[in-house]
PDB file of N, CA and C in Angstrom:
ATOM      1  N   UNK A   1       7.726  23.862  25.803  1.00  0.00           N
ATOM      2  CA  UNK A   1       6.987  22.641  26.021  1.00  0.00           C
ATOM      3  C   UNK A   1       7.100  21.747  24.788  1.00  0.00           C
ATOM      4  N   UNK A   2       7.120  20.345  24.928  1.00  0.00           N
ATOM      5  CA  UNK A   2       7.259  19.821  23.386  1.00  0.00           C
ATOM      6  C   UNK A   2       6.363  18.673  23.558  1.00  0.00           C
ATOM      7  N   UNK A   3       5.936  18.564  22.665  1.00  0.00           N
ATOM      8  CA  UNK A   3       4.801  17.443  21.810  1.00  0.00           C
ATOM      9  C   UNK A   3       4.974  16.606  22.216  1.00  0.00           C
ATOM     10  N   UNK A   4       3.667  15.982  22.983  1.00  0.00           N
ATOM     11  CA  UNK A   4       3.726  14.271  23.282  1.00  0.00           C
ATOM     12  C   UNK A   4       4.112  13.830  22.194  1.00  0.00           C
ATOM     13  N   UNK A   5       4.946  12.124  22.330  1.00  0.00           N
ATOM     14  CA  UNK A   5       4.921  11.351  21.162  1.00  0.00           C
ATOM     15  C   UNK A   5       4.096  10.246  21.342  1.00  0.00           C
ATOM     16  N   UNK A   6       3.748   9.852  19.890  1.00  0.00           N
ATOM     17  CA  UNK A   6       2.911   8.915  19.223  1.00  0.00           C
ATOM     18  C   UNK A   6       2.942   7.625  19.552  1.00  0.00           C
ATOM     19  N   UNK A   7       2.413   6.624  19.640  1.00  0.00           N
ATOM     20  CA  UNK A   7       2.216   5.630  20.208  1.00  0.00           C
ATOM     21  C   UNK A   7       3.148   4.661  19.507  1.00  0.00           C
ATOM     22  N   UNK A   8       3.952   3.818  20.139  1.00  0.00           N
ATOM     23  CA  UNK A   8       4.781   3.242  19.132  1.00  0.00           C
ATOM     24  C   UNK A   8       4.064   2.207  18.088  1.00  0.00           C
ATOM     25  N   UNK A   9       2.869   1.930  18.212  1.00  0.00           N
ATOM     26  CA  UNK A   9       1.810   0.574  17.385  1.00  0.00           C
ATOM     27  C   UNK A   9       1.658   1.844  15.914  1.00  0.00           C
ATOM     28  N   UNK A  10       1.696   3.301  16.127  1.00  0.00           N
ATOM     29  CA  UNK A  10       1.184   4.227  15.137  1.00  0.00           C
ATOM     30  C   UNK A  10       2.576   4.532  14.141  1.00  0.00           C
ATOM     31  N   UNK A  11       3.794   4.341  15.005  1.00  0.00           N
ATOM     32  CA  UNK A  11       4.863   4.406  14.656  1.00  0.00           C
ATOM     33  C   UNK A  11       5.605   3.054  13.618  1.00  0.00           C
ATOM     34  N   UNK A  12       5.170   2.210  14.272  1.00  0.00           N
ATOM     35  CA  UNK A  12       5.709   0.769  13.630  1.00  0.00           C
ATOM     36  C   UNK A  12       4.888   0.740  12.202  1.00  0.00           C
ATOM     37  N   UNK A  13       3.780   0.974  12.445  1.00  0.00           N
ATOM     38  CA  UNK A  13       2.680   0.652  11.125  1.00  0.00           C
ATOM     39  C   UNK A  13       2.837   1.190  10.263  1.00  0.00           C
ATOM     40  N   UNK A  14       3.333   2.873  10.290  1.00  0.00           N
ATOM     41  CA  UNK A  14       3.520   4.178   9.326  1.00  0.00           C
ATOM     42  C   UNK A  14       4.750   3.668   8.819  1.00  0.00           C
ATOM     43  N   UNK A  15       5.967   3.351   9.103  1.00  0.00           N
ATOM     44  CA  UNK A  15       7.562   2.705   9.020  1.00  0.00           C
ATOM     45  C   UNK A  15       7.481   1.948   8.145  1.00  0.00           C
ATOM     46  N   UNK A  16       6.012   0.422   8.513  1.00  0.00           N
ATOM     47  CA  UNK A  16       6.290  -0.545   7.699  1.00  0.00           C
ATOM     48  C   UNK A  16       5.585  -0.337   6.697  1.00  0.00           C
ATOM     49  N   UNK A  17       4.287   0.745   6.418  1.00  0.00           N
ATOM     50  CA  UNK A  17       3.559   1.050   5.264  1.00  0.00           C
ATOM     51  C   UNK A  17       4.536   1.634   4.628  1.00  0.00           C
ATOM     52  N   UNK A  18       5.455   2.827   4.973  1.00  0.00           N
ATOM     53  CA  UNK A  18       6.240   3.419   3.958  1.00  0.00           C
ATOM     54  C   UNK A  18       7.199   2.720   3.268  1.00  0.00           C
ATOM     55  N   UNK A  19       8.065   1.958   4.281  1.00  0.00           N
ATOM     56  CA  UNK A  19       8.784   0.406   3.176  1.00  0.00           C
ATOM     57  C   UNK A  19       8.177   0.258   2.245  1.00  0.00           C
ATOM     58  N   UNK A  20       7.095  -0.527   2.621  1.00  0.00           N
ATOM     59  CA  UNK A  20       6.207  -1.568   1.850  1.00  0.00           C
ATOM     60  C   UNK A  20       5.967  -0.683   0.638  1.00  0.00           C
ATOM     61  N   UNK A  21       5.317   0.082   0.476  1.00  0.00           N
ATOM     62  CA  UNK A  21       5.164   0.846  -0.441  1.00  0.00           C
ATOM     63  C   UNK A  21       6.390   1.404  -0.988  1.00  0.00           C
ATOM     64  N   UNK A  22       7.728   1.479  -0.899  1.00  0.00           N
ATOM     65  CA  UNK A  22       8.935   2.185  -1.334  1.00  0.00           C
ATOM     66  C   UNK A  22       8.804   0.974  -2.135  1.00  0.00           C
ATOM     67  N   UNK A  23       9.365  -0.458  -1.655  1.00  0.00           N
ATOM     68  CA  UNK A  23       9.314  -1.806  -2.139  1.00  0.00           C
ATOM     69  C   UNK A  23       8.566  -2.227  -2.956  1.00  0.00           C
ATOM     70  N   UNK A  24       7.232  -1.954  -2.892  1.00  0.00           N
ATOM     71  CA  UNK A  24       6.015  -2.228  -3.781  1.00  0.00           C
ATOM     72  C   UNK A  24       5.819  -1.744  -5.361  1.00  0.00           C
ATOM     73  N   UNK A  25       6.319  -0.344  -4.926  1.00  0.00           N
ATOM     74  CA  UNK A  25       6.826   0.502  -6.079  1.00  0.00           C
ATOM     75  C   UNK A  25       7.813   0.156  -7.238  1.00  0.00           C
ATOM     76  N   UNK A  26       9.154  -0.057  -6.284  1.00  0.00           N
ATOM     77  CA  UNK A  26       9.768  -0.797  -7.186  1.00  0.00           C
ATOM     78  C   UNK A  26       9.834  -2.018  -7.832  1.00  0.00           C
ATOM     79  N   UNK A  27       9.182  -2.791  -7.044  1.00  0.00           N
ATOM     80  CA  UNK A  27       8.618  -4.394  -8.082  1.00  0.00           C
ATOM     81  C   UNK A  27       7.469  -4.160  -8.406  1.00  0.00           C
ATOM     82  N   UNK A  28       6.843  -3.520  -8.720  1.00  0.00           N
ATOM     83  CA  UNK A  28       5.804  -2.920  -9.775  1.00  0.00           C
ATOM     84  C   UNK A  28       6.168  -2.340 -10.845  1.00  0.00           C
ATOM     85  N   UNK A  29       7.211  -1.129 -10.867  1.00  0.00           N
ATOM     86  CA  UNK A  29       7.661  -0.840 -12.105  1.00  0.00           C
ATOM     87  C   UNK A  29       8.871  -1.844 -12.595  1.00  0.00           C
ATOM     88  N   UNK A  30       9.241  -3.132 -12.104  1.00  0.00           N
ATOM     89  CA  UNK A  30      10.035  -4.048 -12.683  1.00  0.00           C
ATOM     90  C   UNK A  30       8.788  -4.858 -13.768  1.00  0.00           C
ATOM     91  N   UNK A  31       8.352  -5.365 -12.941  1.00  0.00           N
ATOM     92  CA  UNK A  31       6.929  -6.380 -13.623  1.00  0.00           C
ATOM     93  C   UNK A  31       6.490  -5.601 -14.244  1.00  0.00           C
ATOM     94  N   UNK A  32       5.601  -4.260 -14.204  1.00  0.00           N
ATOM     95  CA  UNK A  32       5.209  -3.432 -15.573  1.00  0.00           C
ATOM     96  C   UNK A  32       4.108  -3.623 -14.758  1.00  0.00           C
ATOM     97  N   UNK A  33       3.772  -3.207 -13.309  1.00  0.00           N
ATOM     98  CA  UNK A  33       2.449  -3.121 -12.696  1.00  0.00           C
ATOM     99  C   UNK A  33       2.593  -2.562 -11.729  1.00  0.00           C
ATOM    100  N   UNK A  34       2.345  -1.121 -12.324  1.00  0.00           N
ATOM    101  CA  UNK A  34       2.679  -0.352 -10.528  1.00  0.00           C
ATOM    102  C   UNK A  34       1.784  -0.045  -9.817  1.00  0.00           C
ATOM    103  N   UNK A  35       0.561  -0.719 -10.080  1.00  0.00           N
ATOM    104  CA  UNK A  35      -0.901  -0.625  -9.483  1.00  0.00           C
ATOM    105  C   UNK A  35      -1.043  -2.164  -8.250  1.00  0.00           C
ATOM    106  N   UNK A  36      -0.230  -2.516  -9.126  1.00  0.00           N
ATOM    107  CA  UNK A  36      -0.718  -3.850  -8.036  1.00  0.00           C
ATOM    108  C   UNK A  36       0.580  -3.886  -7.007  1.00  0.00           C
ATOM    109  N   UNK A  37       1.785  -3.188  -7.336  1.00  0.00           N
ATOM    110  CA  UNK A  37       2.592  -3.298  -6.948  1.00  0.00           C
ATOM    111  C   UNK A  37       2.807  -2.313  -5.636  1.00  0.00           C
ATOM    112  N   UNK A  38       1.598  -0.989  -6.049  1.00  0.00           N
ATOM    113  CA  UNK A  38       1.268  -0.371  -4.571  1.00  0.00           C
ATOM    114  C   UNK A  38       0.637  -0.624  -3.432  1.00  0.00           C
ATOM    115  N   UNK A  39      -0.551  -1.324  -3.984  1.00  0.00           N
ATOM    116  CA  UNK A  39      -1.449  -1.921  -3.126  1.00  0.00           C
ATOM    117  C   UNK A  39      -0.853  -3.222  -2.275  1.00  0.00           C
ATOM    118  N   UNK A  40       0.319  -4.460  -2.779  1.00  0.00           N
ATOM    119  CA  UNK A  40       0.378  -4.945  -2.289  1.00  0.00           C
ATOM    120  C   UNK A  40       1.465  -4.550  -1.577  1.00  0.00           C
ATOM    121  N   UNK A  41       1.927  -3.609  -1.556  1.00  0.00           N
ATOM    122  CA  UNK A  41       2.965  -3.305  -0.946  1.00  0.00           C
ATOM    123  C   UNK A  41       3.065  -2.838   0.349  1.00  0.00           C
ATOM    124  N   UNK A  42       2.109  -1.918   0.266  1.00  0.00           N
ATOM    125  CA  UNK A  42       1.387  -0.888   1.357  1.00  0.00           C
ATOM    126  C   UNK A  42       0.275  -1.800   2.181  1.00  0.00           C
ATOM    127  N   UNK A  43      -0.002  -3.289   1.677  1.00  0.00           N
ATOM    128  CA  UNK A  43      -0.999  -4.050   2.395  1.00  0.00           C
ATOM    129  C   UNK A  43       0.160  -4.888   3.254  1.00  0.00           C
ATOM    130  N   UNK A  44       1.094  -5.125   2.564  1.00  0.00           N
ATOM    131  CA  UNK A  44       2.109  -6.076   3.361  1.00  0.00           C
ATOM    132  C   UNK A  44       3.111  -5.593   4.362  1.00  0.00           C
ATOM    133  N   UNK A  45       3.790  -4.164   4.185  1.00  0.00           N
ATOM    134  CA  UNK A  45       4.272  -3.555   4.566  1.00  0.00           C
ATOM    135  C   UNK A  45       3.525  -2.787   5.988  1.00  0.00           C
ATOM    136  N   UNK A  46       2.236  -2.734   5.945  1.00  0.00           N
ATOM    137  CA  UNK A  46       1.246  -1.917   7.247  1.00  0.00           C
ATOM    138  C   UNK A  46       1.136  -3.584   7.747  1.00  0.00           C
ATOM    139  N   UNK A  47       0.905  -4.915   7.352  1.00  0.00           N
ATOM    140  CA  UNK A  47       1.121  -6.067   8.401  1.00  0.00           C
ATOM    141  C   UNK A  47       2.471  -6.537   9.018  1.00  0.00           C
ATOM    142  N   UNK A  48       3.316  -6.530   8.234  1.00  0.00           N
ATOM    143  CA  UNK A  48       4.340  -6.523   9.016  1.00  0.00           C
ATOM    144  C   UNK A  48       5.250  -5.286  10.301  1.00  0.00           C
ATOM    145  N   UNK A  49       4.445  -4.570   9.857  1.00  0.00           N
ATOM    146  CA  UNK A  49       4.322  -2.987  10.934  1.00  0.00           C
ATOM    147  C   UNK A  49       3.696  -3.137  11.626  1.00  0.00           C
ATOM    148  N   UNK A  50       2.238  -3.847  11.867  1.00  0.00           N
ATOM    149  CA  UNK A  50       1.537  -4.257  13.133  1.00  0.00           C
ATOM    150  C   UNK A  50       2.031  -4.974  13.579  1.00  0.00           C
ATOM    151  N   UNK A  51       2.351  -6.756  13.176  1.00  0.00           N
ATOM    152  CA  UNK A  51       3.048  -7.646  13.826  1.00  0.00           C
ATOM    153  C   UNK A  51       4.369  -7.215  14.550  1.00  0.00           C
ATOM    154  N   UNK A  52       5.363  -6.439  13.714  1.00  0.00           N
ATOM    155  CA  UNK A  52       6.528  -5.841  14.753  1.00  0.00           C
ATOM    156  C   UNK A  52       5.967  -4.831  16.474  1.00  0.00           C
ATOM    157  N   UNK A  53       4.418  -4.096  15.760  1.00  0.00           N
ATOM    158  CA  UNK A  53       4.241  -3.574  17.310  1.00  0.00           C
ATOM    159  C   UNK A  53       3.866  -4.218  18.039  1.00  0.00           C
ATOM    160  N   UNK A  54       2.747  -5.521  17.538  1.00  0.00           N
ATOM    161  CA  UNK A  54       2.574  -6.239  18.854  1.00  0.00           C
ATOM    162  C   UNK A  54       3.805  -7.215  19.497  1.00  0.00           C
ATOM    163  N   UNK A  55       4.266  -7.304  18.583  1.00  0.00           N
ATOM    164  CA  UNK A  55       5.263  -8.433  19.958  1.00  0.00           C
ATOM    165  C   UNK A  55       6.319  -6.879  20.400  1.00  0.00           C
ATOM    166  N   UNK A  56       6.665  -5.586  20.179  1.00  0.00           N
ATOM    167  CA  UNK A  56       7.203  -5.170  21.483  1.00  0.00           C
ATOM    168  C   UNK A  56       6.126  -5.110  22.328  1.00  0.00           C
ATOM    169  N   UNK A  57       4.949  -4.969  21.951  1.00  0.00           N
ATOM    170  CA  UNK A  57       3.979  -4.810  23.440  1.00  0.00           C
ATOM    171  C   UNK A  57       3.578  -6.351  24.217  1.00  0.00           C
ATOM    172  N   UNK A  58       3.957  -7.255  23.573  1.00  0.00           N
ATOM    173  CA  UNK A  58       4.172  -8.590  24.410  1.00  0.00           C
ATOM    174  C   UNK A  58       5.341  -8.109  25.010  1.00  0.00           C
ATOM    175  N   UNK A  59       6.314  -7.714  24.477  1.00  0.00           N
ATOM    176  CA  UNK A  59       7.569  -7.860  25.454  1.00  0.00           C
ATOM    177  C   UNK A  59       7.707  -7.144  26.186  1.00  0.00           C
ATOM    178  N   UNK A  60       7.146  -5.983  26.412  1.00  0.00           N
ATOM    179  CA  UNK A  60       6.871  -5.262  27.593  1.00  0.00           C
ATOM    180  C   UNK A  60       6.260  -5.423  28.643  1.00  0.00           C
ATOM    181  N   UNK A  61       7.093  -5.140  30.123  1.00  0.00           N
ATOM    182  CA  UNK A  61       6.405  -5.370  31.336  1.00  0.00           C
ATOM    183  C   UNK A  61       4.908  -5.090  31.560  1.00  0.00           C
ATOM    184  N   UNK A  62       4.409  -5.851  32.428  1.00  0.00           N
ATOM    185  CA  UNK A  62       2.999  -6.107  32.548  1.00  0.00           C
ATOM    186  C   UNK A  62       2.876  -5.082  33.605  1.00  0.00           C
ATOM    187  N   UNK A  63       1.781  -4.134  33.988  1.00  0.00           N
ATOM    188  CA  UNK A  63       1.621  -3.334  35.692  1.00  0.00           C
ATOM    189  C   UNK A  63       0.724  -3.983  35.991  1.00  0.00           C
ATOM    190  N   UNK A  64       0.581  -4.799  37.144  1.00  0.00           N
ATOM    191  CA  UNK A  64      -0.596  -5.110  37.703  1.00  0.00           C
ATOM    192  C   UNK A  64      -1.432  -4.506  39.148  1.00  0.00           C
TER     193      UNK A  64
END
């Protein structure tokens, strides 16, 4: 038997937090701020991970 999978809105968000934060990281230790450079990273990176899930769930068929 194998494991339901995860909702793709849980999937997109985790994807774009882990970027964001890979990214964040590294222009934090460029600038000499890897504190601010996590936080904004992992804040920008989990919004652009929501915004990518909602428009596939706009673009997905409607059941009525």
């Amino acid at each position: 038997m194998t494991a339901p999978q995860a909702p793709s809105r849980t999937t997109a968000v985790g994807r774009g937090a882990g970027i964001g934060l890979a990214l964040g990281v590294a222009i934090g230790a460029a600038t000499d701020n890897v504190g601010l450079g996590i936080a904004l990273g992992l804040v920008f990176g989990a919004a652009i991970g929501q915004n990518a899930s909602s428009q596939d769930d706009a673009d997905a068929p409607k059941e009525e």
